[in-house]
Protein backbone atom coordinates (compact mmCIF):
# COMPACT_ATOMS: atom_id res chain seq x y z
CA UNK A 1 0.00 0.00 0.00
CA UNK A 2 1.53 3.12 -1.31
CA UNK A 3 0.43 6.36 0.40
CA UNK A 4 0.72 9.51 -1.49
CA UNK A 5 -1.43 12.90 -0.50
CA UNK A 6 -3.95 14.25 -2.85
CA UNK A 7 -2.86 17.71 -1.82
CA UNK A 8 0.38 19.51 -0.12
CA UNK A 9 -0.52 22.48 1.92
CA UNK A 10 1.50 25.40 1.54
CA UNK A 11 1.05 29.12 1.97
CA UNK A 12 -0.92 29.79 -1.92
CA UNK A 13 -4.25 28.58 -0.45
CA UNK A 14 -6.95 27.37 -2.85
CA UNK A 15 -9.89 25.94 -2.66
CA UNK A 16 -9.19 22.66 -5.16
CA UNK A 17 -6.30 21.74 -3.15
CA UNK A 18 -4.82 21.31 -6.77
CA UNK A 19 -1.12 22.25 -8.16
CA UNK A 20 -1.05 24.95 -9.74
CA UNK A 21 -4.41 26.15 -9.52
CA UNK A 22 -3.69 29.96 -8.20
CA UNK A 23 -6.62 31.94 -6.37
CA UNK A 24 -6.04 35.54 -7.38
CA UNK A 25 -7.97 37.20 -4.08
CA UNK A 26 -6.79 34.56 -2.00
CA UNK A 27 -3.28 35.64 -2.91
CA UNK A 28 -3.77 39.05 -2.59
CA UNK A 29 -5.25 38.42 1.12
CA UNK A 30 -1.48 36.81 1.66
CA UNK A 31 0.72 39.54 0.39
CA UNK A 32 -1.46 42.18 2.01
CA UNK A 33 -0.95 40.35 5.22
CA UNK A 34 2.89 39.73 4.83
CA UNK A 35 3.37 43.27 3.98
CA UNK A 36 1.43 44.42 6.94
CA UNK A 37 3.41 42.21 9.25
CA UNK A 38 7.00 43.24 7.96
CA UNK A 39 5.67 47.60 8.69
CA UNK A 40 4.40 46.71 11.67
CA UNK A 41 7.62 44.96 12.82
CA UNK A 42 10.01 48.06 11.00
CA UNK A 43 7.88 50.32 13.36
CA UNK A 44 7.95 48.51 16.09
CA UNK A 45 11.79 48.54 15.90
CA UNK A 46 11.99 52.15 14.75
CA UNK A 47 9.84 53.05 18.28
CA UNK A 48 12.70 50.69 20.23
CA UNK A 49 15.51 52.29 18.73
CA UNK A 50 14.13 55.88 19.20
CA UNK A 51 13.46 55.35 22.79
CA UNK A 52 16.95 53.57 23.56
CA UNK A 53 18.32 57.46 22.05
CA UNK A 54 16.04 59.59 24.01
CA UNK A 55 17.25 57.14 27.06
CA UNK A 56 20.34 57.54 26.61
CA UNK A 57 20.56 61.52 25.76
CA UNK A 58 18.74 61.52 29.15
CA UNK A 59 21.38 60.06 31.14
CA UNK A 60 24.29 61.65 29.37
CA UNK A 61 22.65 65.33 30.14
CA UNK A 62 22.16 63.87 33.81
CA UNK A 63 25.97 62.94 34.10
CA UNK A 64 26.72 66.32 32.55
CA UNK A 65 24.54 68.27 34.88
CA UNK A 66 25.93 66.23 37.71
CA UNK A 67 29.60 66.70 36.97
CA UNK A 68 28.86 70.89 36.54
CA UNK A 69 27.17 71.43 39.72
CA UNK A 70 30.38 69.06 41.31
CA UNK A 71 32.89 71.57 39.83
CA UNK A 72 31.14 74.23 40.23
CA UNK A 73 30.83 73.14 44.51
CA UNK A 74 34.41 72.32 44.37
CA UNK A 75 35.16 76.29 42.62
CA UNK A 76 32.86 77.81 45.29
CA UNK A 77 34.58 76.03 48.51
CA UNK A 78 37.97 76.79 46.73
CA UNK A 79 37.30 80.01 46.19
CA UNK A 80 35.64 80.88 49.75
CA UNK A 81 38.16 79.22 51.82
CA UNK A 82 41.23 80.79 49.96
CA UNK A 83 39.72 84.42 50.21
CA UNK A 84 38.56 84.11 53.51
CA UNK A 85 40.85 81.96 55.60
CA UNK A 86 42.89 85.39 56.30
CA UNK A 87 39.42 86.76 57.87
CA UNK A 88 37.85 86.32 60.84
CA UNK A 89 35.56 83.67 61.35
CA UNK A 90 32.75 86.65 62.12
CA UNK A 91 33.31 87.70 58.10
CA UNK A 92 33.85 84.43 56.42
CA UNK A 93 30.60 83.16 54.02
CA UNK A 94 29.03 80.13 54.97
CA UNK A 95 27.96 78.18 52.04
CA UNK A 96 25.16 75.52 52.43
């Protein structure tokens, strides 16, 4: 007993289930699909990429930020303790 299928399914549909036998709107359906699949995965990846930059520009302008206000704390008590350590302790500024 030999067996052999009387149809292979694959992803041209019809309705005959016979070779070569091509369903126009059927086809159409298929493409439309694929194509709406492949723009919905290039934005999905376009969204993922654009939030990884705005993520990233975020914490760079953090770090920035941070290291400016350190220098700039570090300039003030440099500054304030080499202008006033000759003063009195009545006239020195007192940074908080």
């Amino acid at each position: 007993m030999k067996c052999q299928p009387h149809y292979i399914r694959c992803i041209k549909p019809n309705e005959t289930k016979l070779p070569r036998d091509w369903e126009d709107s059927r086809l159409v359906v298929v493409v439309v699909v694929v194509v709406v699949v492949i723009v919905v995965v290039v934005v999905v990846v376009v969204v993922v990429v654009v939030v990884v930059v705005v993520v990233v520009v975020v914490v760079v302008v953090v770090v920035v930020v941070v290291v400016v206000v350190a220098v700039a704390a570090a300039v003030v008590a440099a500054v304030s303790s080499s202008c006033c350590s000759s003063s009195s302790s009545s006239s020195k500024l007192q940074l908080l």
